[in-house]
C-alpha atoms as a PDB file:
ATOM      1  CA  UNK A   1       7.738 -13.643  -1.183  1.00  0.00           C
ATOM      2  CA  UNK A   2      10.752 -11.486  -1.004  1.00  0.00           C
ATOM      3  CA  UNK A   3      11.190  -9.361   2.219  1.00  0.00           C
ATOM      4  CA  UNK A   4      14.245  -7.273   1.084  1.00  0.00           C
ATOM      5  CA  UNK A   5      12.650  -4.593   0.484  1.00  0.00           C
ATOM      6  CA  UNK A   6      12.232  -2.688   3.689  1.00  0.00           C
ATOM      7  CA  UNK A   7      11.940   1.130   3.056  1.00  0.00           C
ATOM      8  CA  UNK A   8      10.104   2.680   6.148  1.00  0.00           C
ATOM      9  CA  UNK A   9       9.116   1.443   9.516  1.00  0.00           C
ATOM     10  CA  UNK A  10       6.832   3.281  12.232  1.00  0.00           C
ATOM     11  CA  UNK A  11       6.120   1.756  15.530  1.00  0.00           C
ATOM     12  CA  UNK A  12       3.589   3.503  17.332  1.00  0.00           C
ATOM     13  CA  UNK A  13       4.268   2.884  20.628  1.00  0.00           C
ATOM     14  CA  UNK A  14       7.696   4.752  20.151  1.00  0.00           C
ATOM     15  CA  UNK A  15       5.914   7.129  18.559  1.00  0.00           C
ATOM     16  CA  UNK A  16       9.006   7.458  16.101  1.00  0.00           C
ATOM     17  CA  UNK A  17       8.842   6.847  12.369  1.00  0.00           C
ATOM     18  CA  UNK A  18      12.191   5.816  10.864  1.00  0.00           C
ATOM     19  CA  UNK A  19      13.770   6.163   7.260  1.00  0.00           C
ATOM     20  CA  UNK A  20      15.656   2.700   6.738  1.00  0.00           C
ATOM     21  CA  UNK A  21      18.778   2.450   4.701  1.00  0.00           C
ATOM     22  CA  UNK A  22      18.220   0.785   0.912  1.00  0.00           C
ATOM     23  CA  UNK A  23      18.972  -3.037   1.285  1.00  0.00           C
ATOM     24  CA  UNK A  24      21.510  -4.707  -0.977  1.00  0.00           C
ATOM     25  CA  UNK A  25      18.410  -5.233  -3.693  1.00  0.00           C
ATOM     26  CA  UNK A  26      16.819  -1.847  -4.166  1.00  0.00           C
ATOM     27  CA  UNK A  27      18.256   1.688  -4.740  1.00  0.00           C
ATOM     28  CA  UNK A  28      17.671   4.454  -2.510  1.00  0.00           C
ATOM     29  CA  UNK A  29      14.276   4.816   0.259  1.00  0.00           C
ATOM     30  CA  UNK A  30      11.339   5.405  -1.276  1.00  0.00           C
ATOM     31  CA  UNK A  31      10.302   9.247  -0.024  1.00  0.00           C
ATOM     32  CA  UNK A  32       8.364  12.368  -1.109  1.00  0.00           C
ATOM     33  CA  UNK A  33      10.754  13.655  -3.871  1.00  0.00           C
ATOM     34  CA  UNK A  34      11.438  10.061  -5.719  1.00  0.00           C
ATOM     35  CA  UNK A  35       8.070   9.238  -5.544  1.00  0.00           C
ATOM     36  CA  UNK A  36       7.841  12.642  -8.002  1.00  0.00           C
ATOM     37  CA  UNK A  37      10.866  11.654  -9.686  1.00  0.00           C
ATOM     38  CA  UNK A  38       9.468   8.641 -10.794  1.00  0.00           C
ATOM     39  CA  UNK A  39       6.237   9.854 -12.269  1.00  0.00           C
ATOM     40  CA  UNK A  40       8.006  12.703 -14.545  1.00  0.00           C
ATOM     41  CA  UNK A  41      10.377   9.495 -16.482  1.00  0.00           C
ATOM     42  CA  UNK A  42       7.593  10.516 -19.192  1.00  0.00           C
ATOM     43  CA  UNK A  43       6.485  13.786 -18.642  1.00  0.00           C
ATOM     44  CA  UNK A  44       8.994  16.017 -20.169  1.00  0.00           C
ATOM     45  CA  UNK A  45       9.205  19.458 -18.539  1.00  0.00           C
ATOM     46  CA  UNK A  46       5.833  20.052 -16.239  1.00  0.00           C
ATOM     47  CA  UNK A  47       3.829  23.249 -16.157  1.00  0.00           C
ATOM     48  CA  UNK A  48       2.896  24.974 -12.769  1.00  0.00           C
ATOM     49  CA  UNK A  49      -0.125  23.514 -12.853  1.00  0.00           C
ATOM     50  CA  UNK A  50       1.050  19.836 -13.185  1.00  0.00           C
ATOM     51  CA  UNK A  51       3.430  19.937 -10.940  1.00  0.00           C
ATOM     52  CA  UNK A  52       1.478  21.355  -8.191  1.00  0.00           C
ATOM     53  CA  UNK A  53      -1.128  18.133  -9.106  1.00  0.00           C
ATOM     54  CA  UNK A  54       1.755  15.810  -9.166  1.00  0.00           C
ATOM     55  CA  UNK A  55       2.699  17.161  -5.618  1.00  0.00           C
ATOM     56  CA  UNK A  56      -0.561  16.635  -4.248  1.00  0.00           C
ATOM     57  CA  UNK A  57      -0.412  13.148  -5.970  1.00  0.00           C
ATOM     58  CA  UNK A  58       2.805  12.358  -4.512  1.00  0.00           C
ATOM     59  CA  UNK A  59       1.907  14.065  -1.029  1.00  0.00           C
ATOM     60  CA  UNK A  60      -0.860  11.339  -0.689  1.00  0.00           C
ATOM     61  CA  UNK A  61       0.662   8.531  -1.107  1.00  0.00           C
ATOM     62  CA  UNK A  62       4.169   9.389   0.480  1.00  0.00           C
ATOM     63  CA  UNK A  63       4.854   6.051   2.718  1.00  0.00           C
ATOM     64  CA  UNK A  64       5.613   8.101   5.846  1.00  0.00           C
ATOM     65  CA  UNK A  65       1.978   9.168   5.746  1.00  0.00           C
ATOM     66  CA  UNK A  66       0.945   5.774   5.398  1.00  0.00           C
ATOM     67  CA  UNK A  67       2.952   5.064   8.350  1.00  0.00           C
ATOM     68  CA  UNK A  68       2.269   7.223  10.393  1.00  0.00           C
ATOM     69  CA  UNK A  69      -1.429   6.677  10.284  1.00  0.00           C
ATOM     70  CA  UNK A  70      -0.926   3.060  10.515  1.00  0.00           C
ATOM     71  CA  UNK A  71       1.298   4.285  13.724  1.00  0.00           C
ATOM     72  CA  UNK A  72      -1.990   5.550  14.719  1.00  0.00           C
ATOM     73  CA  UNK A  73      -4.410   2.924  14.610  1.00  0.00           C
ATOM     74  CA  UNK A  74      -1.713   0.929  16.357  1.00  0.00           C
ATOM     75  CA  UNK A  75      -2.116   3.084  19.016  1.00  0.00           C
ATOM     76  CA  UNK A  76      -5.887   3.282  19.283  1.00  0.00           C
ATOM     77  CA  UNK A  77      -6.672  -0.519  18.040  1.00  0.00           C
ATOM     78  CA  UNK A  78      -4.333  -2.567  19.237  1.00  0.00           C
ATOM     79  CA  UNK A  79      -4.355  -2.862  22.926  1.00  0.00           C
ATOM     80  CA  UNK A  80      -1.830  -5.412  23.268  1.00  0.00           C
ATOM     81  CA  UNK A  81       0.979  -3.877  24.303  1.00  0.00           C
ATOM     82  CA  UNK A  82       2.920  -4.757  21.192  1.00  0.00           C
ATOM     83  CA  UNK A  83       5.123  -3.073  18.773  1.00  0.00           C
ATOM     84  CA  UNK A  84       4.690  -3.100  15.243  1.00  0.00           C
ATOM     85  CA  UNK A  85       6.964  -2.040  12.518  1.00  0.00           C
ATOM     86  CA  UNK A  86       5.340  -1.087   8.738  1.00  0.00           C
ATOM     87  CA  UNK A  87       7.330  -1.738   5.935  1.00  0.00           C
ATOM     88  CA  UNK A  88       6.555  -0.899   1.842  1.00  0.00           C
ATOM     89  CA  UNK A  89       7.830  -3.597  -0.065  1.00  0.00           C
ATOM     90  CA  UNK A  90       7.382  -3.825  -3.757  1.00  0.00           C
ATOM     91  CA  UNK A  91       8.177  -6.977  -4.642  1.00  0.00           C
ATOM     92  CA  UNK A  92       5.617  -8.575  -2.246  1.00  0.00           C
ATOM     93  CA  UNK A  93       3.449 -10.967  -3.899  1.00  0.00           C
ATOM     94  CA  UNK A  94       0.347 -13.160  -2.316  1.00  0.00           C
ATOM     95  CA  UNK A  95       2.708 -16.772  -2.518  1.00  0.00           C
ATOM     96  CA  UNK A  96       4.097 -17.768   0.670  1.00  0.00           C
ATOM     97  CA  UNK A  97       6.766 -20.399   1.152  1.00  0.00           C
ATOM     98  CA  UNK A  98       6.557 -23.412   3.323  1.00  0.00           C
ATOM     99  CA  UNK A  99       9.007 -21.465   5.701  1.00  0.00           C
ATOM    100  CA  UNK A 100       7.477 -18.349   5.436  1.00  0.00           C
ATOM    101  CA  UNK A 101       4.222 -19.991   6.831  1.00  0.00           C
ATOM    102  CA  UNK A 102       5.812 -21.910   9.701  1.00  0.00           C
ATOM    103  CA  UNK A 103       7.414 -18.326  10.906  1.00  0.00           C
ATOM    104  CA  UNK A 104       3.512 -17.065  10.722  1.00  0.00           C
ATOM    105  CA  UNK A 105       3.488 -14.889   7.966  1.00  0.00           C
ATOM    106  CA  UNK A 106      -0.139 -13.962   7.029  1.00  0.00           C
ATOM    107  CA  UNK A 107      -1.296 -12.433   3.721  1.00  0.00           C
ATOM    108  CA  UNK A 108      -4.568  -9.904   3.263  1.00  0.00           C
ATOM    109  CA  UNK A 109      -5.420  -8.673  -0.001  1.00  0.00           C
ATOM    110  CA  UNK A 110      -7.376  -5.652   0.393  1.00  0.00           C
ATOM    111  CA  UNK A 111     -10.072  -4.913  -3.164  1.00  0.00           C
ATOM    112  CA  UNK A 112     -10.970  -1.455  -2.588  1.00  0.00           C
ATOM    113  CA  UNK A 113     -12.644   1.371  -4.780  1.00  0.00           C
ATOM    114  CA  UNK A 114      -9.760   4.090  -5.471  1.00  0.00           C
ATOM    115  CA  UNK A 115      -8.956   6.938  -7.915  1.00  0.00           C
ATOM    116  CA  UNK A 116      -5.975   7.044 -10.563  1.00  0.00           C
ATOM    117  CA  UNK A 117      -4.556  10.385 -11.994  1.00  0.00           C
ATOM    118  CA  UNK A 118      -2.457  10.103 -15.263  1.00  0.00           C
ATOM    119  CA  UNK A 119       0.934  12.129 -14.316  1.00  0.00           C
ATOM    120  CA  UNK A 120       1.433  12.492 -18.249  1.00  0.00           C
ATOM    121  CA  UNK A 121      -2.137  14.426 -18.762  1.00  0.00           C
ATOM    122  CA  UNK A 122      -5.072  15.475 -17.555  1.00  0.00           C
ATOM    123  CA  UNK A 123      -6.968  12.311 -17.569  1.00  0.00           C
ATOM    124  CA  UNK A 124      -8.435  10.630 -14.217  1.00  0.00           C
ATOM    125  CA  UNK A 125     -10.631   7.620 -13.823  1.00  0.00           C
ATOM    126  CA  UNK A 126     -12.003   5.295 -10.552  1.00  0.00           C
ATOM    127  CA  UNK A 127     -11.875   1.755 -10.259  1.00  0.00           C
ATOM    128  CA  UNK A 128     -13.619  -0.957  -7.723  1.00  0.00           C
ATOM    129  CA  UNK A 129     -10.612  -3.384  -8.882  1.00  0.00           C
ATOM    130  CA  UNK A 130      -7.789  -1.194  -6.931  1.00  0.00           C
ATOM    131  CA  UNK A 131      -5.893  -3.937  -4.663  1.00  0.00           C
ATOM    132  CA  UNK A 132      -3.976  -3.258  -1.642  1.00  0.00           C
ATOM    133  CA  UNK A 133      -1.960  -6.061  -0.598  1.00  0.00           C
ATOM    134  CA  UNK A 134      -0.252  -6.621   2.841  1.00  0.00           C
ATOM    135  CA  UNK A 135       1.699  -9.003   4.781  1.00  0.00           C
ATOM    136  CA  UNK A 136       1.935  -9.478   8.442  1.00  0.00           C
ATOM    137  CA  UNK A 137       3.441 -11.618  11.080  1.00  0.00           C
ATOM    138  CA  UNK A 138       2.821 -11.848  14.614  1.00  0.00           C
ATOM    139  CA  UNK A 139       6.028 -12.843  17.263  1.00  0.00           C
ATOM    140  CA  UNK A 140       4.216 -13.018  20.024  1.00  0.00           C
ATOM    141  CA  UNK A 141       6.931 -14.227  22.460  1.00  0.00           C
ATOM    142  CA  UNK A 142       8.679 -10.870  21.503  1.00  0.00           C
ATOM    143  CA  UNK A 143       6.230  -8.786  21.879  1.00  0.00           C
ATOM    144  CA  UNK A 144       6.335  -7.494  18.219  1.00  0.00           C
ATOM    145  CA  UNK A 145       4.810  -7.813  15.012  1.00  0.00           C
ATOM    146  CA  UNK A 146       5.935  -6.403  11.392  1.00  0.00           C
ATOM    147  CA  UNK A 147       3.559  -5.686   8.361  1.00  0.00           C
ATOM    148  CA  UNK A 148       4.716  -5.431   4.595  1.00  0.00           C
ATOM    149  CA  UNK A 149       2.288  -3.410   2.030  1.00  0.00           C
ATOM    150  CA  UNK A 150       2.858  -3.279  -1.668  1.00  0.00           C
ATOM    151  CA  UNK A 151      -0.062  -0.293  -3.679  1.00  0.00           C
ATOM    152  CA  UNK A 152      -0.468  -2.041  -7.283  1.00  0.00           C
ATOM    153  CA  UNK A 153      -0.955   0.405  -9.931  1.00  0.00           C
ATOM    154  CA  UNK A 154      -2.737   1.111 -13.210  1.00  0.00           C
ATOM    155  CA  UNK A 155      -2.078   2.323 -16.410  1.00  0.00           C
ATOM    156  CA  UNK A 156      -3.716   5.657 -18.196  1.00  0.00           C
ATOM    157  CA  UNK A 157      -5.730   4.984 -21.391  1.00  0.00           C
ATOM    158  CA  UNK A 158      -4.470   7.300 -23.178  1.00  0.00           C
ATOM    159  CA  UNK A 159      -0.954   7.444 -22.388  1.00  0.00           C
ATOM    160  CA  UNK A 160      -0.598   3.772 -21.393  1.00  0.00           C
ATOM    161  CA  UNK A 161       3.188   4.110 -19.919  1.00  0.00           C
ATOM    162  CA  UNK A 162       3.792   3.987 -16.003  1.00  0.00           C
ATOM    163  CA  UNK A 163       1.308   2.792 -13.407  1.00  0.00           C
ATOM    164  CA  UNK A 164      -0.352   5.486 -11.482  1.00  0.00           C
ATOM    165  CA  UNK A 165      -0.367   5.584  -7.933  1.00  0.00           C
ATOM    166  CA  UNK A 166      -3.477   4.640  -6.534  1.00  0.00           C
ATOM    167  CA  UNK A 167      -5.404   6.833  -4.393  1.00  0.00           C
ATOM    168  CA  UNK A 168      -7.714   5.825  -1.513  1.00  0.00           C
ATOM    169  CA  UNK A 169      -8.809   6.579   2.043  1.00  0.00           C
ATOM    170  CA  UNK A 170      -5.599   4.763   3.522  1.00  0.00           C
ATOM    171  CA  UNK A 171      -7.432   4.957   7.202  1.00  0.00           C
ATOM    172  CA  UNK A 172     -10.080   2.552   6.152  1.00  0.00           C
ATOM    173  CA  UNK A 173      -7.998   0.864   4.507  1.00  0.00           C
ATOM    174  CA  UNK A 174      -5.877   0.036   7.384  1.00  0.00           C
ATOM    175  CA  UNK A 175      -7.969  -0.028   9.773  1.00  0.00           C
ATOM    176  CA  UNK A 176      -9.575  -2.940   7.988  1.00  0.00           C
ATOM    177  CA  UNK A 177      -5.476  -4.238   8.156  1.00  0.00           C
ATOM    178  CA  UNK A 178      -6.134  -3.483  12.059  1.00  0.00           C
ATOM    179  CA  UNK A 179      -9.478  -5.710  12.155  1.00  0.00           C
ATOM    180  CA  UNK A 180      -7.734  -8.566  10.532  1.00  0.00           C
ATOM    181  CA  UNK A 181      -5.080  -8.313  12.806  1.00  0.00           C
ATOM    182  CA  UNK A 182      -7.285  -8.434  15.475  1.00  0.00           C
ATOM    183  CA  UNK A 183      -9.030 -11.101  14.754  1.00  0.00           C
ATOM    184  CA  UNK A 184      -6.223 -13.500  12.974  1.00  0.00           C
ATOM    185  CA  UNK A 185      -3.175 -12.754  15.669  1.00  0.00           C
ATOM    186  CA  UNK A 186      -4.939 -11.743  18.647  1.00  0.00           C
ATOM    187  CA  UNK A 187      -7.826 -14.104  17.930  1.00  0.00           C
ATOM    188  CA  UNK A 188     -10.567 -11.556  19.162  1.00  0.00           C
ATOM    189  CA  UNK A 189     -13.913 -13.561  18.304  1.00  0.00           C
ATOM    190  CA  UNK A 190     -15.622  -9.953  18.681  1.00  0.00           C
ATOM    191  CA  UNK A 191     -13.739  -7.739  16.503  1.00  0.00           C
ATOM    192  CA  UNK A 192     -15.602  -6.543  13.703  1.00  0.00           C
ATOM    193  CA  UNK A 193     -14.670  -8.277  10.146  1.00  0.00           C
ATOM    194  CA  UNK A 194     -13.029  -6.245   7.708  1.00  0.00           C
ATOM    195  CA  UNK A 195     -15.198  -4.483   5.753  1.00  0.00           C
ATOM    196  CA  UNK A 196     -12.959  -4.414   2.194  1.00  0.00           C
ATOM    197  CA  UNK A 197     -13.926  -2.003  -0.788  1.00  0.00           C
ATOM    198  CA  UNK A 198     -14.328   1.197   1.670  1.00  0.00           C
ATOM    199  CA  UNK A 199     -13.447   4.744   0.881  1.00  0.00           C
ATOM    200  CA  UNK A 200     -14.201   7.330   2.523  1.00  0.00           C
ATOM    201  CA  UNK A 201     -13.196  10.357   0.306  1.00  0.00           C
ATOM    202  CA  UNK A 202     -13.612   9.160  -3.084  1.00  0.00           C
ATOM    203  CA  UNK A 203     -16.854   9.529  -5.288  1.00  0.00           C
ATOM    204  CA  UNK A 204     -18.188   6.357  -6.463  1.00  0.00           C
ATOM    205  CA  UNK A 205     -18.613   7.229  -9.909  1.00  0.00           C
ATOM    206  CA  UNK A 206     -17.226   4.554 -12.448  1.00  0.00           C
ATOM    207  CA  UNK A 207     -15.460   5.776 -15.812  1.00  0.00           C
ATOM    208  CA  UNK A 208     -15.548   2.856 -17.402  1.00  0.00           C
ATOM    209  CA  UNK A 209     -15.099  -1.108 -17.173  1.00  0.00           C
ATOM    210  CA  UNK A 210     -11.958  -2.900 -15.827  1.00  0.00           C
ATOM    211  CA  UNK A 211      -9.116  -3.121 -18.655  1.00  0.00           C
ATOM    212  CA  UNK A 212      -7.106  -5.831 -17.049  1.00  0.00           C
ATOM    213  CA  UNK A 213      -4.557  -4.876 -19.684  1.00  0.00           C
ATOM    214  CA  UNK A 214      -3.868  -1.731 -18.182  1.00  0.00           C
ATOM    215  CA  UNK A 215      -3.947  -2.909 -14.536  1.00  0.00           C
ATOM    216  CA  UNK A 216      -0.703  -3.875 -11.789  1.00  0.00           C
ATOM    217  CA  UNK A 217      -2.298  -6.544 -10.053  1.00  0.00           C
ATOM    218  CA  UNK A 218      -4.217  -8.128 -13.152  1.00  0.00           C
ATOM    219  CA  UNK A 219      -0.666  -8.476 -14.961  1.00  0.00           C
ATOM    220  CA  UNK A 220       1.057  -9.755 -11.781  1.00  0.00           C
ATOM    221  CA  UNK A 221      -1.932 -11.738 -11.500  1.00  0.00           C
ATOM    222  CA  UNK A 222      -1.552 -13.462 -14.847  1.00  0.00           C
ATOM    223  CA  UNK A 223       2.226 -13.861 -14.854  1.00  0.00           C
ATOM    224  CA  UNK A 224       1.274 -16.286 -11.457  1.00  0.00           C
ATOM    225  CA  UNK A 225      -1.061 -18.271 -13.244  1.00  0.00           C
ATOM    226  CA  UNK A 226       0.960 -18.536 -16.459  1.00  0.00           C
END
């Protein structure tokens, strides 16, 4: 699992979200105007109305918002007393070394039902296969703890060039992080189990069966086994 990846860390009892400088291994932070960058390799020139819809893609899945509403769960959830740092890192896969486990490095894979907007044209579909995947370790002699999260795409039917970024009701998302947390670092024998596959905001209306060819995590998923 490679952790050199580090983009953007929040800690909520700071209150203070902070833009980290690129590592050796990656080129520039990940933030608002990249992320739109990105997505318009393939577009050409954009109309007023798609880039206004690319904004509003772009706006919902900026990392600082993830962040900062992980920053706020922290706050609510986790009455520890410890820090934690969030980190998008994406390179992170669900293998963990020998050494990775002995320093307590966890892994959740989160399956939830999500939406995916085509940034080439006007086609949108839902899937229950979107996957969400996280890493976390607890330091519990220094009062800290540090979570990675990596959003796996999918390709557009039609268009079938760059993986759209998923969309999803990030607070249940992470709060079902939070629960796992709970439960797994803190070892709280009440805390509710995560509940996986939740959403909030997005109609459950399916478009269509799974096309595995078209997916992030299916092709990641593959290139494991093979």
């Amino acid at each position: 699992m490679a952790f050199g990846f580090g983009f953007l860390t929040s800690q909520a009892g700071r209150h203070k979200t902070v833009t980290m400088r690129p590592s050796p291994r990656s080129d520039k932070p990940v933030c608002l105007k990249s992320v739109i960058v990105r997505n318009r390799q393939h577009t050409g020139d954009l109309g007023s109305l798609d880039r206004r819809r690319l904004c509003k893609m772009a706006t919902d899945w900026t990392p600082a918002l993830w962040s900062d509403t992980f920053a706020q769960l922290e706050e609510d959830e986790l009455e520890h007393g410890d820090s934690w740092a969030f980190q998008f890192n994406y390179s992170l896969t669900e293998t963990l070394t020998k050494e990775e486990r002995r320093r307590g490095w966890k892994i959740y894979c989160h399956r939830a039902y999500g939406r995916f907007r085509c940034s080439s044209c006007p086609n949108q579909w839902t899937s229950d296969r979107a996957v969400v995947l996280f890493a976390y370790r607890h330091e519990r002699f220094r009062n800290q703890g540090k979570v990675m999260i990596r959003l796996f795409g999918q390709r557009c039917l039609n268009c079938r060039m760059n993986y759209e970024q998923l969309e999803l009701s990030m607070r249940t998302v992470l709060r079902d992080l939070v629960l796992e947390i709970r439960r797994k670092c803190y070892h709280e024998r009440n805390a509710p189990a995560p509940q996986g596959h939740g959403s909030d905001n997005i109609e459950r209306v399916m478009t269509g069966p799974h096309r595995e060819e078209l997916c992030e995590a299916c092709g990641y998923r593959k290139n494991i086994i093979h």
